[in-house]
Protein backbone atom coordinates (compact mmCIF):
# COMPACT_ATOMS: atom_id res chain seq x y z
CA UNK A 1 -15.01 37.49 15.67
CA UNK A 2 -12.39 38.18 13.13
CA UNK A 3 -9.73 41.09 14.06
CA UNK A 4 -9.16 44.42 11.76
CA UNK A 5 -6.25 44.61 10.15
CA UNK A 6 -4.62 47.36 12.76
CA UNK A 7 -5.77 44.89 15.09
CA UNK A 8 -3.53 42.17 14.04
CA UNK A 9 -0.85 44.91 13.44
CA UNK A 10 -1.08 45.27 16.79
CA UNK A 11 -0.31 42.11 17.80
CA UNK A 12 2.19 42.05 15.20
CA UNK A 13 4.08 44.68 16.78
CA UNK A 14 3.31 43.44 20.35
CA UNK A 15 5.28 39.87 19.82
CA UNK A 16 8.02 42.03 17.53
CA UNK A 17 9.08 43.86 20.66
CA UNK A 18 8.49 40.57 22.69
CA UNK A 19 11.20 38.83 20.39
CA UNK A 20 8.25 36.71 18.59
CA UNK A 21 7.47 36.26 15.06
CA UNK A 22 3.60 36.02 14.81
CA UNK A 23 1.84 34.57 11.53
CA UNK A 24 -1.54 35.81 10.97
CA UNK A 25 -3.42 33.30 8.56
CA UNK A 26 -6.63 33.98 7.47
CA UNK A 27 -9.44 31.63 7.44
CA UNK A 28 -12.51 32.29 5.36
CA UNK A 29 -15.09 32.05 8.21
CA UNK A 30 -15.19 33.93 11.53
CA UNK A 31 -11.68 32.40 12.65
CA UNK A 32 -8.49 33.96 13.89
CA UNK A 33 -5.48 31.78 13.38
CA UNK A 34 -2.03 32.36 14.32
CA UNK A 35 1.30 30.71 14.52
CA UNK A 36 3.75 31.90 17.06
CA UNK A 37 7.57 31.47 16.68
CA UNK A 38 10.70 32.28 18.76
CA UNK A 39 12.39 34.89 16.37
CA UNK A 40 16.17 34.37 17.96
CA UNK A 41 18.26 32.62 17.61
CA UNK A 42 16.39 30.96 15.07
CA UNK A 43 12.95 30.77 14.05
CA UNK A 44 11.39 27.61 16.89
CA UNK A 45 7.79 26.89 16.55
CA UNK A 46 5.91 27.43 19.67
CA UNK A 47 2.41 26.79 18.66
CA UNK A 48 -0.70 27.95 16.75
CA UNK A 49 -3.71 29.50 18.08
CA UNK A 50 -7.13 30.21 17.40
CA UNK A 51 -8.20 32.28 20.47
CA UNK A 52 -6.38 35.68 21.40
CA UNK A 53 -6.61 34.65 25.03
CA UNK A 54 -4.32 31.37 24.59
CA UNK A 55 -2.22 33.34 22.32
CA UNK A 56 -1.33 35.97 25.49
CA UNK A 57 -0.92 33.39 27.51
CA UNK A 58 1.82 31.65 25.27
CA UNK A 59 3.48 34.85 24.39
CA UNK A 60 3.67 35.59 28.24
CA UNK A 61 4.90 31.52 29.00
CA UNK A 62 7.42 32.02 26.26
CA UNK A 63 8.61 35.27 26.86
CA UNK A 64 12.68 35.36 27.52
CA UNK A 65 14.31 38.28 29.27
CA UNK A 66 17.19 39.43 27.66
């Protein structure tokens, strides 16, 4: 199921405040795909994802407390 756009704004927003950079890239069939990055101190790959559930999960593995 692809997401609306405040959908992914949403998760956008979600990883800002959760110090990650997500990458929404859009794929011309039914496919969500996103790349999830570290924001600080410098931009580190975590990994991309297809489904929203293994994207929680990696925000929530990855998550630092400041």
């Amino acid at each position: 199921m692809k997401l609306s756009k405040n959908e992914i704004a949403d998760l956008e927003f979600d990883a800002d405040l959760m110090g990650f950079r997500l990458v929404y890239l859009p794929k011309p069939l039914d496919n969500n795909y996103f790349v999830l990055y570290h924001k600080e101190p410098v931009l580190t790959y975590i990994g991309h994802y297809s489904n929203l559930n293994d994207l929680n999960v990696a925000m929530q593995k990855n998550y630092v407390v400041k």
